[in-house]
Protein backbone atom coordinates (compact mmCIF):
# COMPACT_ATOMS: atom_id res chain seq x y z
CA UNK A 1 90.59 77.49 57.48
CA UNK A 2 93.33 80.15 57.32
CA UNK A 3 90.34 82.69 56.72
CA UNK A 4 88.48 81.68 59.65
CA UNK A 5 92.23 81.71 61.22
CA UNK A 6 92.66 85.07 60.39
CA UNK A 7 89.57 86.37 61.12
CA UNK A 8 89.86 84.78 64.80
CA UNK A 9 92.92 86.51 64.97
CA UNK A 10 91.39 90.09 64.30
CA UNK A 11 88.92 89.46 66.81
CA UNK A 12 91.17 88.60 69.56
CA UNK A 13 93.55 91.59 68.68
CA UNK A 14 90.52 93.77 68.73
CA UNK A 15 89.52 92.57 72.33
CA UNK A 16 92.78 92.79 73.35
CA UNK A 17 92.85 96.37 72.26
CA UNK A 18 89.15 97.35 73.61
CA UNK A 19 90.65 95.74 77.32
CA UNK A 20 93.95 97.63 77.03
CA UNK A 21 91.99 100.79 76.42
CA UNK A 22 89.42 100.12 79.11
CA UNK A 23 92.73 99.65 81.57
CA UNK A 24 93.50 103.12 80.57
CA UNK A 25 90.61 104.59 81.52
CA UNK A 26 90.33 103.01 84.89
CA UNK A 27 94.42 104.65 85.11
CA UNK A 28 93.20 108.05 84.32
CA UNK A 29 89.53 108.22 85.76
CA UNK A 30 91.14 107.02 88.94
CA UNK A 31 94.03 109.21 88.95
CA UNK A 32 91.52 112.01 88.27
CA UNK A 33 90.01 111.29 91.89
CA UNK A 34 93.29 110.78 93.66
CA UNK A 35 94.30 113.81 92.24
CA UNK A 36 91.64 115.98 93.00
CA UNK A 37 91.72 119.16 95.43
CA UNK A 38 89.33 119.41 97.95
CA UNK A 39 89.15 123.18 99.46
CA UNK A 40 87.81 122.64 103.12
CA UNK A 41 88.25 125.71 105.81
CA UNK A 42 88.77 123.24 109.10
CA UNK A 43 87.37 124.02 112.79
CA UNK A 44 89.87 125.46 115.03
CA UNK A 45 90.22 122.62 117.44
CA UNK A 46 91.91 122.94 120.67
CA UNK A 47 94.99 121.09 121.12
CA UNK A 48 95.96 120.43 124.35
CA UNK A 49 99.42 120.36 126.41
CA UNK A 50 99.57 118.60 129.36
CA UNK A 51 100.48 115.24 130.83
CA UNK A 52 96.86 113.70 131.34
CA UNK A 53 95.25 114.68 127.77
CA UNK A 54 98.43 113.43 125.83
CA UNK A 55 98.29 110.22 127.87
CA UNK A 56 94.26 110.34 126.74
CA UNK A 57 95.02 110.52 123.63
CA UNK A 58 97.45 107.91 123.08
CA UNK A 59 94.33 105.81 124.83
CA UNK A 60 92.23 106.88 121.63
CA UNK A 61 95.27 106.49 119.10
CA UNK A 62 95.76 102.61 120.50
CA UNK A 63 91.72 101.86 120.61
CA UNK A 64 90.91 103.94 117.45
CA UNK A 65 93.63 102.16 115.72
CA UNK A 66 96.12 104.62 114.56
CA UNK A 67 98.69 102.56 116.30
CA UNK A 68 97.87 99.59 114.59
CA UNK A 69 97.92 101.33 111.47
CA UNK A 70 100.70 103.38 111.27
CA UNK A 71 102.95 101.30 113.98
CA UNK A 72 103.34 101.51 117.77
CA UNK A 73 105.34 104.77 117.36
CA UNK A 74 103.62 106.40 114.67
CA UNK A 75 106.27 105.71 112.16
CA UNK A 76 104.14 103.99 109.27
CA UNK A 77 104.86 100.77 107.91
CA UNK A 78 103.97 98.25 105.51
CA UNK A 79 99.81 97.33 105.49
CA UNK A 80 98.89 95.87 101.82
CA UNK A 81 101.33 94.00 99.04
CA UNK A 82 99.21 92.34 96.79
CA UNK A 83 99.09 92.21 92.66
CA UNK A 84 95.04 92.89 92.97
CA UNK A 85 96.02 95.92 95.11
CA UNK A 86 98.84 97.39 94.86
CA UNK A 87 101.10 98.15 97.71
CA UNK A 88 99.50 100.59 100.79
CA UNK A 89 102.15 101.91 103.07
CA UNK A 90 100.74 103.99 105.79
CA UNK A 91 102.42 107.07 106.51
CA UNK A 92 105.14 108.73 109.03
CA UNK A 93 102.82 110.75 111.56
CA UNK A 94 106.38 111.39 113.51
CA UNK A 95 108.63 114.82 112.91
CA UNK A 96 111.86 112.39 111.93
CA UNK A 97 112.95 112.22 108.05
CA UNK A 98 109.87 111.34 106.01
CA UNK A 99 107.71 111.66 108.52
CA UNK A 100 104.38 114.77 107.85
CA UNK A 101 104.83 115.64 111.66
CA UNK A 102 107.29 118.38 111.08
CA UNK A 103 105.69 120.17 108.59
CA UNK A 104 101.72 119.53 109.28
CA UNK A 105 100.15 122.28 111.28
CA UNK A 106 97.12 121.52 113.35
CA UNK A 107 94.81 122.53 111.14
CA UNK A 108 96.73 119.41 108.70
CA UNK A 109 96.06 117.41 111.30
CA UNK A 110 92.43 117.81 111.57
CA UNK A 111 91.39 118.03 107.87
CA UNK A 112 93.67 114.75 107.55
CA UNK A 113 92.07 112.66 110.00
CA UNK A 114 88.55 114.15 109.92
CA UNK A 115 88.08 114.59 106.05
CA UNK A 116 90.63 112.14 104.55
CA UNK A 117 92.65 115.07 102.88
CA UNK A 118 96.18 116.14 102.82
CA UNK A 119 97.65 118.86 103.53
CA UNK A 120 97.93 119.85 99.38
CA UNK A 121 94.17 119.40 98.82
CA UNK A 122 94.13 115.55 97.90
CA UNK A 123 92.51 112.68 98.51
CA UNK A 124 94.53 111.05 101.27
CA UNK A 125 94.68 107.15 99.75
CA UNK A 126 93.48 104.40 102.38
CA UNK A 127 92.96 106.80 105.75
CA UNK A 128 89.76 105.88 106.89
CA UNK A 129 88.40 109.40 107.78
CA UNK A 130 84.95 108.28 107.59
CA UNK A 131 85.80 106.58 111.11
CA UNK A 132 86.96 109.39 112.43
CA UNK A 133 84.53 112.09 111.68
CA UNK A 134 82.42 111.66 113.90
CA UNK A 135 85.39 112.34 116.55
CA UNK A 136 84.05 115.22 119.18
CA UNK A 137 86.90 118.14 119.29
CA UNK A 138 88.11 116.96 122.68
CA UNK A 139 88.81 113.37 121.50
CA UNK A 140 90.41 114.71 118.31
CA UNK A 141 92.34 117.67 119.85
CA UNK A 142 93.79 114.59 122.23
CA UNK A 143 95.01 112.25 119.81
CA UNK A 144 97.03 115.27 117.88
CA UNK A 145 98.34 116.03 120.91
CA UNK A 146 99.63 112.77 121.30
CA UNK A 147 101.40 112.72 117.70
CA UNK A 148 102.85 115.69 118.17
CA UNK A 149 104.29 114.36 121.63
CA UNK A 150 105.80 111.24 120.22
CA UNK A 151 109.12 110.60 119.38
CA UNK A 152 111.08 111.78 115.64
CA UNK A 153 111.37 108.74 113.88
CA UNK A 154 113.17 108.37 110.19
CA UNK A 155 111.64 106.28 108.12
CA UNK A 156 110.43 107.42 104.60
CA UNK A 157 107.86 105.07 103.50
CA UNK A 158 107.22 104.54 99.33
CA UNK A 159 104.56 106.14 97.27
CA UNK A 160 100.75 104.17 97.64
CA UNK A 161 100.74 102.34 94.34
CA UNK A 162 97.54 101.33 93.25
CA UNK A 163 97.11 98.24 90.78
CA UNK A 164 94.86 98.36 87.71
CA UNK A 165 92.40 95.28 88.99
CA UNK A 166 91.52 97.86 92.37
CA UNK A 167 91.07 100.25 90.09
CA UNK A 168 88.94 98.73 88.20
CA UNK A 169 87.05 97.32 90.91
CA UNK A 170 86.80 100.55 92.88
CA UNK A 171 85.08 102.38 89.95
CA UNK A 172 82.85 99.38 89.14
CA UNK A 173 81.25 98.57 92.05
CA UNK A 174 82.24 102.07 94.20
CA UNK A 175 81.99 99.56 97.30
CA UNK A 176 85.93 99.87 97.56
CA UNK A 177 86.82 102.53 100.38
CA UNK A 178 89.82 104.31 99.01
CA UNK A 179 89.10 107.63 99.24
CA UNK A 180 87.22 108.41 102.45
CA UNK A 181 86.85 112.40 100.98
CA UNK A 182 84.59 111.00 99.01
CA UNK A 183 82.64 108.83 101.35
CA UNK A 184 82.33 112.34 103.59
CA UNK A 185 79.69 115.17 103.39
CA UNK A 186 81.84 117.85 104.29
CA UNK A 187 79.95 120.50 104.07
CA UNK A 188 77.14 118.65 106.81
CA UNK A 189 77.05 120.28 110.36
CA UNK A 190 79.27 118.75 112.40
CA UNK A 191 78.00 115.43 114.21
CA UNK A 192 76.99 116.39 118.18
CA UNK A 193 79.36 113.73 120.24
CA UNK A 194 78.03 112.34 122.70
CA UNK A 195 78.58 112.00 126.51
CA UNK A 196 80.72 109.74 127.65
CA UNK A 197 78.79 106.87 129.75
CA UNK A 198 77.54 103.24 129.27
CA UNK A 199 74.97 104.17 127.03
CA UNK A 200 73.95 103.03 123.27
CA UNK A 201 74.68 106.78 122.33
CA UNK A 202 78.11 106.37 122.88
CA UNK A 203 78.57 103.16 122.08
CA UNK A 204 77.58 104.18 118.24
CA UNK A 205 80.19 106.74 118.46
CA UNK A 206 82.55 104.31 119.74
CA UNK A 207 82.00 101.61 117.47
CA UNK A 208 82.48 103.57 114.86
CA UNK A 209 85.94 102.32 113.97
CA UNK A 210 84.71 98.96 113.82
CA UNK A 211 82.59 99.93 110.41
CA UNK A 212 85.71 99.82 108.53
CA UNK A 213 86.06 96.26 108.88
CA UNK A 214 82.46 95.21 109.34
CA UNK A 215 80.81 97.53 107.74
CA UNK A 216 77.97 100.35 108.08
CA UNK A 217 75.62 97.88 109.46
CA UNK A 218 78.27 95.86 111.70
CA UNK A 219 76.76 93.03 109.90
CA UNK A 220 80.44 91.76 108.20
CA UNK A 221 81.37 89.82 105.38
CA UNK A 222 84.37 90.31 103.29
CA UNK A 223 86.09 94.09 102.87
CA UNK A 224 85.70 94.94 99.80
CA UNK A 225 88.70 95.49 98.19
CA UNK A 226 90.77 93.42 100.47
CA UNK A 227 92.42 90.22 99.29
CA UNK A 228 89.76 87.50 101.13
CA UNK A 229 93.18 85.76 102.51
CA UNK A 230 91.69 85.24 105.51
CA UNK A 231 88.34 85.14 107.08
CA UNK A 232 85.29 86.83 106.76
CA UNK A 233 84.79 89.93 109.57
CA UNK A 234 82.01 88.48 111.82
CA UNK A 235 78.29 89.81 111.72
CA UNK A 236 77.76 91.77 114.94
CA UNK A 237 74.35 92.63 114.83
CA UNK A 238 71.81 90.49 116.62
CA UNK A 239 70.96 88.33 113.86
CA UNK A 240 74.98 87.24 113.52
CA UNK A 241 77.69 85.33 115.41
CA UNK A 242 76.73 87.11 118.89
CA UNK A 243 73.99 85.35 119.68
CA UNK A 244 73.85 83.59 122.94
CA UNK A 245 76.54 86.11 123.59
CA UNK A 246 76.60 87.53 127.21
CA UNK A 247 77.94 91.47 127.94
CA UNK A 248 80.33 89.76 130.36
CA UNK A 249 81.27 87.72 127.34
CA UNK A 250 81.52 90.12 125.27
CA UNK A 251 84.10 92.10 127.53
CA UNK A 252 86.17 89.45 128.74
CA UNK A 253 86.45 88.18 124.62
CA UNK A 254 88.03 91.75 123.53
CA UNK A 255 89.81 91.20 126.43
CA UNK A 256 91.82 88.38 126.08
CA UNK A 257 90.77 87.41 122.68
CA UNK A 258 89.18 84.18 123.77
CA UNK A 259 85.43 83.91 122.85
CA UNK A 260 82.22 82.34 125.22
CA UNK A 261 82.93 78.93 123.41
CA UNK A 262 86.31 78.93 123.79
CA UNK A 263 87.91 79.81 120.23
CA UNK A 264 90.93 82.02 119.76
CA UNK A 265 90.35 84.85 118.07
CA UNK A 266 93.23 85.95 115.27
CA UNK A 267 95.17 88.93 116.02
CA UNK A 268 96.24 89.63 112.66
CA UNK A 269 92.50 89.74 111.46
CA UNK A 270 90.45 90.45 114.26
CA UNK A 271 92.79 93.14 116.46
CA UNK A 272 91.54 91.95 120.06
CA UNK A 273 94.78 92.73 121.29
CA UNK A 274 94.15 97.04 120.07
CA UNK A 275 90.34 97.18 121.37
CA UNK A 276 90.91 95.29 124.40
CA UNK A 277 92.40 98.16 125.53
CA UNK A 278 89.61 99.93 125.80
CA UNK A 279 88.08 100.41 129.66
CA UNK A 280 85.35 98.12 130.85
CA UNK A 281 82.93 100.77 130.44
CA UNK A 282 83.73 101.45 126.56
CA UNK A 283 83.35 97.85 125.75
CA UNK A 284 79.68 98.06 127.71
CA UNK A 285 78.68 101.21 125.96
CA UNK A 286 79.68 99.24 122.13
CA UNK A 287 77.80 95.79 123.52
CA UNK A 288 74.72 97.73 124.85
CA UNK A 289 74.73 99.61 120.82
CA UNK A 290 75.33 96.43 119.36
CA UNK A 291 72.02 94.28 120.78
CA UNK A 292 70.64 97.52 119.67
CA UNK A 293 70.84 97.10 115.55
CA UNK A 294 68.37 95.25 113.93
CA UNK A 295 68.98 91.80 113.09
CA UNK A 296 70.83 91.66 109.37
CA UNK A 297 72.20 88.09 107.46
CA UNK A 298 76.14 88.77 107.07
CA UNK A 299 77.72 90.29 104.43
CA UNK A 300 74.39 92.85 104.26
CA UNK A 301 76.91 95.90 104.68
């Protein structure tokens, strides 16, 4: 007994051991990506000055989701606390203590929110670039001007900390978004926006900040990576909860939040109150590209 005891106990020390080491790795392979410098020569993009543009651009910053994001003025705040995770502050886009917006130049600006990297050449952690590349120069050079036009603001958010289990997870499966410089070809020609209209054209180009949530293929199911506290983002293709669904509907739900059949949508999980913003025309543009993807089953990402 105290043989079989023993050996028992070797075994379990040496699994112990083999799980403490594979924890290490996951540290260091991770911090090897976080910590790698990306050298990318940015497009000179126009920023622009006056009234109109900035007040365009704050348009884009509330329906893109920056707002949401990083806080109605720009300030960063809290957006993930979880042992799985780790805790995700987003940052201080203002020029007030802490904040990037005093020392990023507009070239900082675009390689941050069009290639996910700082300005030192890293990974930026959690910015969901790959929404935002696709962003024409006049819709980009528009939203900087609107950060640089907002208020200073103080407020020095921590360090992202990243927990082992994400870690894990992220280099597993690599269906974890973390570092959108990675999810990026940068050295692709740069996507051809298109003209602004109800068409299905622009509609992809506007719904393109929806994929973070829903995925590639709009078709939903849970984030990976995110704690499943809440529900499941909805499948928005054709063969998903839209069906039956009219383009009135459609509108009127980002709206006011309030679906065809009369449920309540959840702010804090499905941010009607942000896209609603957009104009009547934006919201026809993403419906008409919507009933345009093929049917999928949710969670087919």
């Amino acid at each position: 007994m105290k043989k079989i005891l023993k050996w028992l106990g070797i075994v379990l020390a040496a699994l112990v051991g083999l799980i403490a080491l594979a924890l290490i790795a996951f540290y260091a392979i991770t911090e090897s990506h976080i910590n790698k410098t990306y050298d990318i020569q940015v497009e000179t993009v126009t920023i622009p000055t006056d009234a109109p543009s900035i007040k365009y651009g704050e348009h884009l910053a509330t329906i893109r989701s920056c707002r949401d994001c990083h806080g109605p003025d720009l300030a960063g705040r809290l957006l993930i606390e979880d042992p799985m995770v780790g805790r995700i502050d987003s940052a201080n886009l203002s020029s007030g203590k802490g904040g990037v917006g005093g020392t990023y130049t507009d070239a900082d600006f675009v390689r941050a929110i069009r290639n996910g990297v700082g300005s030192d050449g890293k990974p930026l952690v959690a910015m969901p670039a790959y929404e935002f590349y696709p962003l024409s120069d006049a819709d980009l050079g528009a939203i900087i001007a609107y950060v640089r036009s907002v208020p200073p603001v103080d407020n020095e958010r921590p360090p992202i900390k990243m927990a082992l289990p994400i870690r894990a997870i992220y280099l597993l499966t690599g269906d974890v978004p973390l570092l959108s410089a990675e999810m990026i070809d940068h050295e692709a020609p740069r996507p051809v926006a298109p003209e602004a209209g109800v068409t299905v054209e622009y509609g992809q180009y506007m719904a393109s900040t929806c994929t973070g949530c829903h995925g590639k293929g709009l078709s939903g199911g849970y984030i990976p990576g995110v704690p499943p506290e809440g529900p499941a983002p909805l499948n928005l293709t054709p063969g998903g909860e839209l069906i039956g669904w009219s383009e009135a509907g459609f509108v009127n739900t980002l709206h006011t939040g309030v679906t065809p059949s009369g449920h309540q949508l959840d702010n804090e999980y499905m941010p009607w109150k942000v896209l609603g913003q957009m104009t009547d025309d934006e919201l026809k543009a993403v419906w008409l590209y919507l009933q345009s993807l093929p049917p999928k089953e949710q969670g087919n990402r």
